[in-house]
PDB file of N, CA and C in Angstrom:
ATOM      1  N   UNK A   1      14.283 -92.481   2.704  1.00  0.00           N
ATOM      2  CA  UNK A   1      15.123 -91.776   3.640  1.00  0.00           C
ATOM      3  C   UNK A   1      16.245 -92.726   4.063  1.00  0.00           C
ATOM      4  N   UNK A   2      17.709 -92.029   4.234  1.00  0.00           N
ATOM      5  CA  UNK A   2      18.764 -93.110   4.528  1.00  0.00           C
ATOM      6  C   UNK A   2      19.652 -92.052   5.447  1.00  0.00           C
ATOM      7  N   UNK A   3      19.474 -93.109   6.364  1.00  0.00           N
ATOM      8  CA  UNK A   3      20.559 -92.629   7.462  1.00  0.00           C
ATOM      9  C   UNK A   3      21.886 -92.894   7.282  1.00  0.00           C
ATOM     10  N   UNK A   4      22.944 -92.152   7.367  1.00  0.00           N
ATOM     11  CA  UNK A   4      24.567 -92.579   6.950  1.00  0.00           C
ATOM     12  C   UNK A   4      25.529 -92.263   8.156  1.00  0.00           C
ATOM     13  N   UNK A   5      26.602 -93.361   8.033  1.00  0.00           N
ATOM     14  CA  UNK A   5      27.920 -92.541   9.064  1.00  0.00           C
ATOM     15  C   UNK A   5      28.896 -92.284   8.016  1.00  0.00           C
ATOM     16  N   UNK A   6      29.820 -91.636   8.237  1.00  0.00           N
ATOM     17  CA  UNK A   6      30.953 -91.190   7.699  1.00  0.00           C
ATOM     18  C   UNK A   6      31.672 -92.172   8.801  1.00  0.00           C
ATOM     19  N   UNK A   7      32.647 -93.318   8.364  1.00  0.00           N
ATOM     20  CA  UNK A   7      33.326 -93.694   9.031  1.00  0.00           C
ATOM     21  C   UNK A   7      34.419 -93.395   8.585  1.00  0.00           C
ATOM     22  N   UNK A   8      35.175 -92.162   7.916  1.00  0.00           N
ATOM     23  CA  UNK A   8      36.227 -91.552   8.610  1.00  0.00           C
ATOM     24  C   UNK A   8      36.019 -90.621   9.483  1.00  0.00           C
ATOM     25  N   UNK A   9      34.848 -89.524   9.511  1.00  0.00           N
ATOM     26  CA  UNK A   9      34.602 -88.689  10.796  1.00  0.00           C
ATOM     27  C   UNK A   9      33.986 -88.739  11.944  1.00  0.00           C
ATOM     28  N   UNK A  10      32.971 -90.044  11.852  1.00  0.00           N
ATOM     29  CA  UNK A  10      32.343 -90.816  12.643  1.00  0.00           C
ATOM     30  C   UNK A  10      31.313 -90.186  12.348  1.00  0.00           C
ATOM     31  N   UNK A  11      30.487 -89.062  11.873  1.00  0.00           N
ATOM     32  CA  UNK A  11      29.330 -88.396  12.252  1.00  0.00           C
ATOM     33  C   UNK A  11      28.154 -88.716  10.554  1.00  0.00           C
ATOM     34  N   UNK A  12      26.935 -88.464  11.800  1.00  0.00           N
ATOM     35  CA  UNK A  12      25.990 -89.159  11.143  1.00  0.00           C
ATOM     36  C   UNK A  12      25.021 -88.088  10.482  1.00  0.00           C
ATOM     37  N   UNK A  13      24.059 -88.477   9.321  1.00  0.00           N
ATOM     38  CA  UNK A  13      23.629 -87.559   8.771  1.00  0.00           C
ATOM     39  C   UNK A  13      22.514 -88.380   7.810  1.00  0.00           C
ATOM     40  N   UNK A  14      21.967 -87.753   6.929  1.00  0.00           N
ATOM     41  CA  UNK A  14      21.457 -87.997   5.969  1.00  0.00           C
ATOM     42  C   UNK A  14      21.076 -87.859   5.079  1.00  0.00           C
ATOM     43  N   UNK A  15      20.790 -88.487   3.995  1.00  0.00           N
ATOM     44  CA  UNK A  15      21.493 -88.367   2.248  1.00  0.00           C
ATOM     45  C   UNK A  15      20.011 -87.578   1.873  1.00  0.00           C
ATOM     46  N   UNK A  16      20.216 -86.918   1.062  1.00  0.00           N
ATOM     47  CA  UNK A  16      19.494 -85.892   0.492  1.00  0.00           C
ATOM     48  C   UNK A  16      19.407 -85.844  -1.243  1.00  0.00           C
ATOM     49  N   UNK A  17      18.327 -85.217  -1.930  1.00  0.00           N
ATOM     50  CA  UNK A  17      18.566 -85.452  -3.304  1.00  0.00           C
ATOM     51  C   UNK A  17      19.196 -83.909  -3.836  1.00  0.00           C
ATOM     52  N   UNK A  18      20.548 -83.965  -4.600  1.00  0.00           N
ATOM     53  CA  UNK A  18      21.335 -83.285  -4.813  1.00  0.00           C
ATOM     54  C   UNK A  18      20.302 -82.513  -6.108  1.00  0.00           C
ATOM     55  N   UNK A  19      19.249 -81.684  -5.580  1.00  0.00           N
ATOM     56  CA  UNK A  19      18.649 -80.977  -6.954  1.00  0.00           C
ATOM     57  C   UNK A  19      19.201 -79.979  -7.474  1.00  0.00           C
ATOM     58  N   UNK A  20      20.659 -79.568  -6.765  1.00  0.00           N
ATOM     59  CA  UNK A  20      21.578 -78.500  -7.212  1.00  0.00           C
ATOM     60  C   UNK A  20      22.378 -78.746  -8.044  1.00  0.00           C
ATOM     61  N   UNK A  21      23.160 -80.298  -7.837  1.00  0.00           N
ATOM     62  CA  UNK A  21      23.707 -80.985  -8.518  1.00  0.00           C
ATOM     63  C   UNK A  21      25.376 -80.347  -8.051  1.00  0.00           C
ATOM     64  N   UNK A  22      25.177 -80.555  -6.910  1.00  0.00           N
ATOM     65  CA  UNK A  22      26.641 -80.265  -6.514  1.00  0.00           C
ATOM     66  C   UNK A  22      27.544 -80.840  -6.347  1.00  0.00           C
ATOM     67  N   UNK A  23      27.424 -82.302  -6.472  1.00  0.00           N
ATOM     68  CA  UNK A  23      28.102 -83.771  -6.193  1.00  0.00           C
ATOM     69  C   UNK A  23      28.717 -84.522  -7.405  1.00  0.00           C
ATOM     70  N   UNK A  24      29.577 -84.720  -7.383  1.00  0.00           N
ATOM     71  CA  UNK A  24      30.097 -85.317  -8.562  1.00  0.00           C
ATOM     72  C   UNK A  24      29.533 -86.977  -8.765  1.00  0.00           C
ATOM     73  N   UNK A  25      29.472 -87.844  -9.414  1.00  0.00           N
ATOM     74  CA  UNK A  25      29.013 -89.238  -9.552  1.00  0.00           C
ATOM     75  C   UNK A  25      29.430 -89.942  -8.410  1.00  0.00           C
ATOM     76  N   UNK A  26      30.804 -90.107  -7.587  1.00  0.00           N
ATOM     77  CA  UNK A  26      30.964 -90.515  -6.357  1.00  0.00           C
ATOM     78  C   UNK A  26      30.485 -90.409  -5.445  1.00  0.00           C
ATOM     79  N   UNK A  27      29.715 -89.116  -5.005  1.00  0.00           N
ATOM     80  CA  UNK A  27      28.974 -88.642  -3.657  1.00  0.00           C
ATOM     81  C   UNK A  27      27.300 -88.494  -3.940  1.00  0.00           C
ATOM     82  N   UNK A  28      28.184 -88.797  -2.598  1.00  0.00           N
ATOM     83  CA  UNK A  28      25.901 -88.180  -2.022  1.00  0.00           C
ATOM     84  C   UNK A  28      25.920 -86.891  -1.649  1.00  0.00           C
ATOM     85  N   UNK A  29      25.109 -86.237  -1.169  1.00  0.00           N
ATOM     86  CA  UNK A  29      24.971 -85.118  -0.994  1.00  0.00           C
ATOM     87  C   UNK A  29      24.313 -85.329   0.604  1.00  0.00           C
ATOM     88  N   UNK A  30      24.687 -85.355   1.768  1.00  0.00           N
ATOM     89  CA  UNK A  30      24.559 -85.693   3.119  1.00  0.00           C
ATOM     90  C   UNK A  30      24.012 -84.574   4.234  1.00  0.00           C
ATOM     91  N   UNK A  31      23.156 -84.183   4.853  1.00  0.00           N
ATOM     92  CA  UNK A  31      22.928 -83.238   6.089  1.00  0.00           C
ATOM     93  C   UNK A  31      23.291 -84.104   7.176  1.00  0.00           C
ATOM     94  N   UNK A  32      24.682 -83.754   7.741  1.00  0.00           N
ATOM     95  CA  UNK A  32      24.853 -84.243   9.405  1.00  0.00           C
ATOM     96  C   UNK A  32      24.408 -83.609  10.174  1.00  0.00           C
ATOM     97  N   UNK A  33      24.301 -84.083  11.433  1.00  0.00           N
ATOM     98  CA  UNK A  33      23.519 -83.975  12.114  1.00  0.00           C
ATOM     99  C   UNK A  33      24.258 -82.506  12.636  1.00  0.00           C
ATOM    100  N   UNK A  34      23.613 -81.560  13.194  1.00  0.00           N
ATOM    101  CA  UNK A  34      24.384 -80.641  13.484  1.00  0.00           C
ATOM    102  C   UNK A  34      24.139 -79.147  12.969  1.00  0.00           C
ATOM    103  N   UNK A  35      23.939 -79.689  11.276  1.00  0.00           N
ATOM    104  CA  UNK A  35      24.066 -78.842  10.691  1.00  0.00           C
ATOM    105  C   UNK A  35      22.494 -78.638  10.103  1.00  0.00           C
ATOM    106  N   UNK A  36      22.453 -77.813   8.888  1.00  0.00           N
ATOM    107  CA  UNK A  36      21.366 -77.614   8.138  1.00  0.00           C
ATOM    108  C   UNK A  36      21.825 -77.838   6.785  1.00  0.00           C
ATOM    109  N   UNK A  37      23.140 -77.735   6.395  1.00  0.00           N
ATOM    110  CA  UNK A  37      23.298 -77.894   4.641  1.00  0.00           C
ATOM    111  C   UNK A  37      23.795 -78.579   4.378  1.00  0.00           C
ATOM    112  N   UNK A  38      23.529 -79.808   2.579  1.00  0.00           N
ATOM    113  CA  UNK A  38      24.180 -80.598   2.784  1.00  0.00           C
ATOM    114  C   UNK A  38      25.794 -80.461   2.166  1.00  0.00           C
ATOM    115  N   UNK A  39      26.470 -81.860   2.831  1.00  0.00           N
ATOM    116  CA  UNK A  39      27.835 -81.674   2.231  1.00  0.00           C
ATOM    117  C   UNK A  39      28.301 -83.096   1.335  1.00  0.00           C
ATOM    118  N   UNK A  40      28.773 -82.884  -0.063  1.00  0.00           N
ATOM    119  CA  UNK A  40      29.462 -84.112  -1.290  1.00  0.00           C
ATOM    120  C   UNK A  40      30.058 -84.931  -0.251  1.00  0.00           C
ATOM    121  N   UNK A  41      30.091 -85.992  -0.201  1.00  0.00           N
ATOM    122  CA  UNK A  41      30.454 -87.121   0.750  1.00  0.00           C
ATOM    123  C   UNK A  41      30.951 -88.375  -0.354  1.00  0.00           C
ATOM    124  N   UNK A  42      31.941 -88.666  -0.102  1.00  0.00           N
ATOM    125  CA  UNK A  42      32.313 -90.268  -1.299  1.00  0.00           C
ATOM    126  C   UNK A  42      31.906 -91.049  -0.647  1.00  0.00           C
ATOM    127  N   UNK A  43      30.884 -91.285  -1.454  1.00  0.00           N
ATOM    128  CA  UNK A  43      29.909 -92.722  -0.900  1.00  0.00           C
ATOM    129  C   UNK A  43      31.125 -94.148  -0.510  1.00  0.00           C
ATOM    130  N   UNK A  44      32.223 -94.090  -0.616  1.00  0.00           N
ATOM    131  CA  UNK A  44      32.895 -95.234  -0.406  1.00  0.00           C
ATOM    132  C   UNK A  44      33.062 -95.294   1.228  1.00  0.00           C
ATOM    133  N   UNK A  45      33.194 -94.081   1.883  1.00  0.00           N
ATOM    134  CA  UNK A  45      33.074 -93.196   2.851  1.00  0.00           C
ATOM    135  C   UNK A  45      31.471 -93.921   3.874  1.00  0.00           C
ATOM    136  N   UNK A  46      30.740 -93.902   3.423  1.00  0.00           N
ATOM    137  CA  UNK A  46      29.545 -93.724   3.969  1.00  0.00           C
ATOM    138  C   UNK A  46      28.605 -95.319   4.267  1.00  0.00           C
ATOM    139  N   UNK A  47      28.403 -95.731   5.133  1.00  0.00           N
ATOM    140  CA  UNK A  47      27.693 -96.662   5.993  1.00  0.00           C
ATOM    141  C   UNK A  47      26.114 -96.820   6.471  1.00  0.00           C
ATOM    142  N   UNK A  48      25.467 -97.070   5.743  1.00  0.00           N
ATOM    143  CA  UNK A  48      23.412 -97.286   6.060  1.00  0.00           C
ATOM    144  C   UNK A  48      23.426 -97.458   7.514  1.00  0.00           C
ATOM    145  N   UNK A  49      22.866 -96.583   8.756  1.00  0.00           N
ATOM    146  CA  UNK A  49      23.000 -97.137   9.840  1.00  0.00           C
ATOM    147  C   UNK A  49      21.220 -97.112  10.214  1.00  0.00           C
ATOM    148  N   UNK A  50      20.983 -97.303  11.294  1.00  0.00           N
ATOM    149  CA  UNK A  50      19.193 -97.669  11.697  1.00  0.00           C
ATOM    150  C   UNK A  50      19.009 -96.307  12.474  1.00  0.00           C
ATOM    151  N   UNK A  51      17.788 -96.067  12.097  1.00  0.00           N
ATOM    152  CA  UNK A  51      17.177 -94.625  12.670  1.00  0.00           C
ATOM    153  C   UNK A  51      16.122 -94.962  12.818  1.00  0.00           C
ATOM    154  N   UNK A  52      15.198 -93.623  13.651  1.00  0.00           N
ATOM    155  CA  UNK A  52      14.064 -94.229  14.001  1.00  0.00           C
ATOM    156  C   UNK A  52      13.144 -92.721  13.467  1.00  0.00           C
ATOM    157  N   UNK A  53      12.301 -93.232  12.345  1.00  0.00           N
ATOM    158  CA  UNK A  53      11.644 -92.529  11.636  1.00  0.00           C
ATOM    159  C   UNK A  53      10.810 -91.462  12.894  1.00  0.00           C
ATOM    160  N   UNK A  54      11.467 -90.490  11.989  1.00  0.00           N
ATOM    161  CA  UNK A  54      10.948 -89.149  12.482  1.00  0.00           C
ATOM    162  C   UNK A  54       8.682 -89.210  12.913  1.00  0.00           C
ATOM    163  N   UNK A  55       8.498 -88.573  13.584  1.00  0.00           N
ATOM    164  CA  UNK A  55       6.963 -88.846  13.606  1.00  0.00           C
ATOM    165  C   UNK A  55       6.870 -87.352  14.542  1.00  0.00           C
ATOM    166  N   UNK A  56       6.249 -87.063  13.854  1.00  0.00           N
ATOM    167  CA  UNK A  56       6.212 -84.984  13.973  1.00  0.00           C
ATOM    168  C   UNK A  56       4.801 -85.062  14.660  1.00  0.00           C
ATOM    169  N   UNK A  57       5.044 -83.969  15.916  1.00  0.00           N
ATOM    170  CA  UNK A  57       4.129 -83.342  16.630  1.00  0.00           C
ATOM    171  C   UNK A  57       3.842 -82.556  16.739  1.00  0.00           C
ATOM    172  N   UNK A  58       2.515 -81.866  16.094  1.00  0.00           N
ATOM    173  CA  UNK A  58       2.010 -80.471  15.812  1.00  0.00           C
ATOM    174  C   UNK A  58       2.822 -79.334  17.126  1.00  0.00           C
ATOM    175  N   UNK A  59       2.339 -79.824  17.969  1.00  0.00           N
ATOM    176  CA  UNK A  59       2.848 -79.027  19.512  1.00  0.00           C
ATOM    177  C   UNK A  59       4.107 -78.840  19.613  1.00  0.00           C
ATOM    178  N   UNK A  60       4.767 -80.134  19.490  1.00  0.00           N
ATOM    179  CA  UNK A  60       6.272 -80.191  19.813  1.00  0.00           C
ATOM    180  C   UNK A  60       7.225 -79.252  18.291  1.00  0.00           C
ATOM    181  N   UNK A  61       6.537 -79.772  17.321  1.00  0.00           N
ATOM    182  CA  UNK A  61       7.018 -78.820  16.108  1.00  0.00           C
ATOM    183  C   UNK A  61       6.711 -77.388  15.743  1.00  0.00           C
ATOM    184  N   UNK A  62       6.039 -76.961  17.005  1.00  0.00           N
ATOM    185  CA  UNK A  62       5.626 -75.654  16.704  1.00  0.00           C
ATOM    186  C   UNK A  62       4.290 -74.636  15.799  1.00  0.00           C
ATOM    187  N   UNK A  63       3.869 -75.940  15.506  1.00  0.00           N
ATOM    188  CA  UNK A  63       2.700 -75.304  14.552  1.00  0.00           C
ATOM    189  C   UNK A  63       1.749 -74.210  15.680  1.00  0.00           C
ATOM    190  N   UNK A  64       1.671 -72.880  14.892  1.00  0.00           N
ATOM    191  CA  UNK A  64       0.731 -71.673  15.283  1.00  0.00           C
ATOM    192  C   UNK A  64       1.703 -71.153  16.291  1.00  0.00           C
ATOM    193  N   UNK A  65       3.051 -71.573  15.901  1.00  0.00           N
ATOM    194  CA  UNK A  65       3.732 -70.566  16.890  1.00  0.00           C
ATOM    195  C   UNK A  65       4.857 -69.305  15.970  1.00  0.00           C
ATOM    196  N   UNK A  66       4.612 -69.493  15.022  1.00  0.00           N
ATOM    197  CA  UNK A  66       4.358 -68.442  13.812  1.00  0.00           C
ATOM    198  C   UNK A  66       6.231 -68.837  13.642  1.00  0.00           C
ATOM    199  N   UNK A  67       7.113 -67.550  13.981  1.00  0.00           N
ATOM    200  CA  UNK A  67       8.391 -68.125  13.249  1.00  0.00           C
ATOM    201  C   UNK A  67       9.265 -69.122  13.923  1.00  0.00           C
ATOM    202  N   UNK A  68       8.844 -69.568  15.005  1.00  0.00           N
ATOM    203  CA  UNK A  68       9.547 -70.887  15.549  1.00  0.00           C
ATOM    204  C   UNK A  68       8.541 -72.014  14.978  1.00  0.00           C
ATOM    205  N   UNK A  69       7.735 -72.161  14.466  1.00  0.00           N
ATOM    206  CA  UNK A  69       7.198 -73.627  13.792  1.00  0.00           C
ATOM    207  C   UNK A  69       8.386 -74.059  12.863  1.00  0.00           C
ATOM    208  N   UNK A  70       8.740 -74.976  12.710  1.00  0.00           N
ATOM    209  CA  UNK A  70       9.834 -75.726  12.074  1.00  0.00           C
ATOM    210  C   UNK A  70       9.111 -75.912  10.190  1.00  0.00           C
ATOM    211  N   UNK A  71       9.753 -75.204   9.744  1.00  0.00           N
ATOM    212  CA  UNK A  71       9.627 -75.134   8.368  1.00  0.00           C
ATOM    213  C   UNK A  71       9.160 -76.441   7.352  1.00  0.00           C
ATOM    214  N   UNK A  72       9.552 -77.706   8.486  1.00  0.00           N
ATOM    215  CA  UNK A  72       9.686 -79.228   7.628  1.00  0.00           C
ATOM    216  C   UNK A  72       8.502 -79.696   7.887  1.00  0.00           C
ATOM    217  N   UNK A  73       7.190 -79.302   8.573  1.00  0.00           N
ATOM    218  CA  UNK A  73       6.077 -79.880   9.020  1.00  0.00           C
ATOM    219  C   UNK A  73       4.863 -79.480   8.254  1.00  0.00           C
ATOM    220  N   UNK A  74       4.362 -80.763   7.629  1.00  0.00           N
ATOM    221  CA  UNK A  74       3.711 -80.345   6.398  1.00  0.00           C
ATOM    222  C   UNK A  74       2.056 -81.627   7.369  1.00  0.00           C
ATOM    223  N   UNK A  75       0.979 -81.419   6.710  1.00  0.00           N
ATOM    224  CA  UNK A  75      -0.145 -81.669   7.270  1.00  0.00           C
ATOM    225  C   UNK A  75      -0.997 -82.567   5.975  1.00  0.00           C
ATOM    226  N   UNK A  76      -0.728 -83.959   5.502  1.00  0.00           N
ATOM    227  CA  UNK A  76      -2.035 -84.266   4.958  1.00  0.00           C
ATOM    228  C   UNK A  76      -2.608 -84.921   5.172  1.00  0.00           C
ATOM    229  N   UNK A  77      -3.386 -86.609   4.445  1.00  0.00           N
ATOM    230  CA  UNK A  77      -4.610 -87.038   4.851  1.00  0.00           C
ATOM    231  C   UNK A  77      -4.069 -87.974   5.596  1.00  0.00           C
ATOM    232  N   UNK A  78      -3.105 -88.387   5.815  1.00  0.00           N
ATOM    233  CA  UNK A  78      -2.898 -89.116   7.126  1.00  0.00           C
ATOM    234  C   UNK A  78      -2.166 -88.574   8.516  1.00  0.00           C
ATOM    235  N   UNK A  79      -2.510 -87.071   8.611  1.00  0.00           N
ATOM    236  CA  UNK A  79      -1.906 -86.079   9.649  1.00  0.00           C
ATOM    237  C   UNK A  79      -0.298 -85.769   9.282  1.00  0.00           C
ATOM    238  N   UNK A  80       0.140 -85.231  10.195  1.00  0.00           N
ATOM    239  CA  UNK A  80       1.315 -84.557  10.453  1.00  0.00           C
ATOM    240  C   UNK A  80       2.379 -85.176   9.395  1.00  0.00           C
ATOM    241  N   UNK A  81       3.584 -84.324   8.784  1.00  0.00           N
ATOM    242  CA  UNK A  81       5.104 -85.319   8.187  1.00  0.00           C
ATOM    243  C   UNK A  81       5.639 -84.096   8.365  1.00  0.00           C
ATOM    244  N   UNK A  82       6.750 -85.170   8.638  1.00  0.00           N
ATOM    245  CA  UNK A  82       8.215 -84.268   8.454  1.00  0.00           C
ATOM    246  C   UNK A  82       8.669 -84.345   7.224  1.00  0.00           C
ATOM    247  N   UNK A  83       9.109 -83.421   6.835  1.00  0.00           N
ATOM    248  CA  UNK A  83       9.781 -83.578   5.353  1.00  0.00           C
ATOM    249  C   UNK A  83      11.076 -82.725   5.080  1.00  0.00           C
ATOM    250  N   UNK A  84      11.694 -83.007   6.516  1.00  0.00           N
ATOM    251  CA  UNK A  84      12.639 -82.464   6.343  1.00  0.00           C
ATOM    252  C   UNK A  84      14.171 -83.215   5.395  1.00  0.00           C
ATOM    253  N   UNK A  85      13.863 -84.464   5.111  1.00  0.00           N
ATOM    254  CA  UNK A  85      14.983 -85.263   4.361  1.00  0.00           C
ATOM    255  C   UNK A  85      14.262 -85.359   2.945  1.00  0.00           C
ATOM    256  N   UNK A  86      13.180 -85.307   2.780  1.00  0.00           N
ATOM    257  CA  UNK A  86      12.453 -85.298   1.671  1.00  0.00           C
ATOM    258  C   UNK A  86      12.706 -84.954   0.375  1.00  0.00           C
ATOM    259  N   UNK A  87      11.686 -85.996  -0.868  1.00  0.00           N
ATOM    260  CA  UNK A  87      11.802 -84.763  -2.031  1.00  0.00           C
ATOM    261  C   UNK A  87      10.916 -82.990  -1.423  1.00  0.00           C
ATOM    262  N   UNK A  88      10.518 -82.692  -0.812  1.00  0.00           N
ATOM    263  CA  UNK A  88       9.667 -81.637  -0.632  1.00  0.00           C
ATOM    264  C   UNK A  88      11.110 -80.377   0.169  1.00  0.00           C
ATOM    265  N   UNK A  89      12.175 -80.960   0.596  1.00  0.00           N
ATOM    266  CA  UNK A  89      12.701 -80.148   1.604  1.00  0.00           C
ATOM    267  C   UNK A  89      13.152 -78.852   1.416  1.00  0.00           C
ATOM    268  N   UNK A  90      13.832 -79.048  -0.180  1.00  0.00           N
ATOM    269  CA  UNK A  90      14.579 -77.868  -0.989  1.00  0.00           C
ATOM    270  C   UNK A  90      13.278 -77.098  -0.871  1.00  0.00           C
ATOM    271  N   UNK A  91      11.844 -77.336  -1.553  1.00  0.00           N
ATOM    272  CA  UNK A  91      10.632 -76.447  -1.455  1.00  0.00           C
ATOM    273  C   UNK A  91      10.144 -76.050  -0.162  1.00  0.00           C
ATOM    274  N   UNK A  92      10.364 -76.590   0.481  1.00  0.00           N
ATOM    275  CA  UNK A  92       9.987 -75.469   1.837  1.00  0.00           C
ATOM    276  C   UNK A  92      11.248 -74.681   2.119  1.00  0.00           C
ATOM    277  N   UNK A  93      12.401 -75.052   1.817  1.00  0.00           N
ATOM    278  CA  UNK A  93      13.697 -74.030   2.702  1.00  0.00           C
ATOM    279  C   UNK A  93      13.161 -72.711   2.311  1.00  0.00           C
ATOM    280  N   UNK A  94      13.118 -73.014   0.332  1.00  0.00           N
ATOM    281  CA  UNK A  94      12.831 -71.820  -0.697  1.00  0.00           C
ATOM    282  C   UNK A  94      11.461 -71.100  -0.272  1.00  0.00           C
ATOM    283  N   UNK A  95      10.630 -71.296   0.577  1.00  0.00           N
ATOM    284  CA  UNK A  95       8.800 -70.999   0.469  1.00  0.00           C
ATOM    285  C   UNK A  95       8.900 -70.012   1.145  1.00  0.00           C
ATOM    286  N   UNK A  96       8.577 -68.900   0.855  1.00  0.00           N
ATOM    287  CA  UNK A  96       7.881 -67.755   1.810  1.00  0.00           C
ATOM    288  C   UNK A  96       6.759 -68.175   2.690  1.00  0.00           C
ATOM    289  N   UNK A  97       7.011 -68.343   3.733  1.00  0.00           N
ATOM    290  CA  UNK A  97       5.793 -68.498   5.022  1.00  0.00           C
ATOM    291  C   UNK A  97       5.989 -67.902   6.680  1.00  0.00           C
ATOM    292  N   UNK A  98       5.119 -68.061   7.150  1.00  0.00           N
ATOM    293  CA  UNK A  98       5.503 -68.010   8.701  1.00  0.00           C
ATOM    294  C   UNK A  98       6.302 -68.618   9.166  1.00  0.00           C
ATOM    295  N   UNK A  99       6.484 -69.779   9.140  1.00  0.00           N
ATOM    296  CA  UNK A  99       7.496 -71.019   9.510  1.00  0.00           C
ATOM    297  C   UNK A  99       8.739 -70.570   9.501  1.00  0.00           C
ATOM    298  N   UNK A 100       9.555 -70.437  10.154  1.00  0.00           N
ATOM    299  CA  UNK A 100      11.167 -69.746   9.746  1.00  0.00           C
ATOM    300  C   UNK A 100      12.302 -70.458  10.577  1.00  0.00           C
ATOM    301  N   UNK A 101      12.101 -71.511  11.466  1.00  0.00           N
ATOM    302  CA  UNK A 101      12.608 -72.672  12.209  1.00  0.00           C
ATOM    303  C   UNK A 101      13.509 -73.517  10.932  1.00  0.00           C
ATOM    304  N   UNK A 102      14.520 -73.676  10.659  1.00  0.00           N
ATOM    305  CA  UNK A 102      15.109 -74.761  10.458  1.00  0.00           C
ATOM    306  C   UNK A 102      16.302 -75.403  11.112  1.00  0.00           C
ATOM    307  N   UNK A 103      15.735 -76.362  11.727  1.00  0.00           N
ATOM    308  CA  UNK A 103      16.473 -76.775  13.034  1.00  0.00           C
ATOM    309  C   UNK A 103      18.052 -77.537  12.654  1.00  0.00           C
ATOM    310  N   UNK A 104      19.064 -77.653  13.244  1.00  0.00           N
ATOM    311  CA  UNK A 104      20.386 -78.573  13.489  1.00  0.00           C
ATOM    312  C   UNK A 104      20.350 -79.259  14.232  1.00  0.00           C
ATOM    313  N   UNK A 105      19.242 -79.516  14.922  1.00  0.00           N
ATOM    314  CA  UNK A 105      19.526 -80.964  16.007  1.00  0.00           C
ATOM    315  C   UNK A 105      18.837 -81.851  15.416  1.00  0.00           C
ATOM    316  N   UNK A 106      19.076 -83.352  15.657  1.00  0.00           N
ATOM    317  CA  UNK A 106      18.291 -84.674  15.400  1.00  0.00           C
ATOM    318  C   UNK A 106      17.431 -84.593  15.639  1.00  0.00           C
ATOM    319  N   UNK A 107      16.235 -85.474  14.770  1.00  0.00           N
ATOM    320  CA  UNK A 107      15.280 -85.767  15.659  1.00  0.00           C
ATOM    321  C   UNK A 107      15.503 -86.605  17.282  1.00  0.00           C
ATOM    322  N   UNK A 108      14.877 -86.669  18.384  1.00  0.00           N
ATOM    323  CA  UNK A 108      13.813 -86.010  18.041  1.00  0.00           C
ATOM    324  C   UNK A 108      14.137 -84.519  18.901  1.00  0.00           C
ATOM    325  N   UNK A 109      15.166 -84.735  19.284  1.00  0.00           N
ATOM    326  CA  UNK A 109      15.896 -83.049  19.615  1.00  0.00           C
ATOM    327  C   UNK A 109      15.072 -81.729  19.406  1.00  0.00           C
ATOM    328  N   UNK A 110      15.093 -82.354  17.678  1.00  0.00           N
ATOM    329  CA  UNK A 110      14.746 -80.451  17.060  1.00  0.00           C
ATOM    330  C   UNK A 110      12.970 -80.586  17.175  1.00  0.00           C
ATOM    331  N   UNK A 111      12.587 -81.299  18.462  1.00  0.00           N
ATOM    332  CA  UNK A 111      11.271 -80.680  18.597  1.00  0.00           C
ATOM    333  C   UNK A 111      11.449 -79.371  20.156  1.00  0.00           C
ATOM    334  N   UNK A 112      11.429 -78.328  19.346  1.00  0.00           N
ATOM    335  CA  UNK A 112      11.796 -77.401  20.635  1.00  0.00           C
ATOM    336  C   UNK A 112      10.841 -77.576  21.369  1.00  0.00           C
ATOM    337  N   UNK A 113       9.717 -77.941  21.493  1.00  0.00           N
ATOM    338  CA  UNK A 113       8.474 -77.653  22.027  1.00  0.00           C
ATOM    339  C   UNK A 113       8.415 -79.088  23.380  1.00  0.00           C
ATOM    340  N   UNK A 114       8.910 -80.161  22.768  1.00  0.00           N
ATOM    341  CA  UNK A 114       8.739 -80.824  23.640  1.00  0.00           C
ATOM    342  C   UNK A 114       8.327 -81.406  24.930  1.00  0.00           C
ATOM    343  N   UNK A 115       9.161 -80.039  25.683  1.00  0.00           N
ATOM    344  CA  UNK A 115       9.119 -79.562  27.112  1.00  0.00           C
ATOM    345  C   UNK A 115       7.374 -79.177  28.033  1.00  0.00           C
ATOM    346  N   UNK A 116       7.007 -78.965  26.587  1.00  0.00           N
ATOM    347  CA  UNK A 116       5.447 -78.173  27.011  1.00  0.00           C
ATOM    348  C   UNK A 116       4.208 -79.518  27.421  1.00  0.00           C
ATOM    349  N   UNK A 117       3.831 -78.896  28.355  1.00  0.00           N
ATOM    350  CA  UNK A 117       2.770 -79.978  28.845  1.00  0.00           C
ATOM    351  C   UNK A 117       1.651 -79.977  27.849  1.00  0.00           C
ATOM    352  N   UNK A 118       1.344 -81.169  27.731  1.00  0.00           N
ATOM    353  CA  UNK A 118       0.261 -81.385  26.205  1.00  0.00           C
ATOM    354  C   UNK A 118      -0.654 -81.511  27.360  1.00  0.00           C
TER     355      UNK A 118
END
């Protein structure tokens, strides 16, 4: 996972694997923050900055709250992941499920749930 700035637009995002192949050899293929899709970016453009790895909370991510659970929250033998920057991400956007949340805010923002007393 790589966090990026665009230091001509200032805004931050992160690089994604182009399985569409929409990017020409210069770019990455980038989700800023904000948004949900990614956009060709000239990597000459783009800056590694420090983030702080996502760490997903069943509650806060919505699990069993049927179409607000956040689509990127996947469950295996070492509990909870996000996989929303992932190789897995394109396969959940595409998955028929309950899950129907795909959030535009940062972590850890796009935990709508947050608010709720655990």
């Amino acid at each position: 996972m790589r966090k990026v700035k665009n230091i001509e637009t200032g805004k931050e995002g992160f690089v994604i694997d182009d399985n569409f192949r929409c990017c020409d050899a210069s770019e990455d293929l980038v989700v800023y923050d904000g948004t949900k899709h990614g956009s060709g970016t000239d990597r000459t453009l783009l800056k590694e900055v420090p983030f702080v790895l996502p760490i997903p909370d069943l509650t806060k991510c919505g699990a069993g709250q049927g179409k607000y659970c956040c689509i990127f929250i996947t469950v295996g033998p070492n509990g909870s992941v996000c996989e929303r920057f992932t190789a897995l991400r394109n396969t959940l956007i595409f998955r028929t499920m309950t899950a129907k949340r795909n959030p535009e805010q940062p972590y850890p923002k796009c935990m709508v749930f947050a608010d709720k007393k655990e």
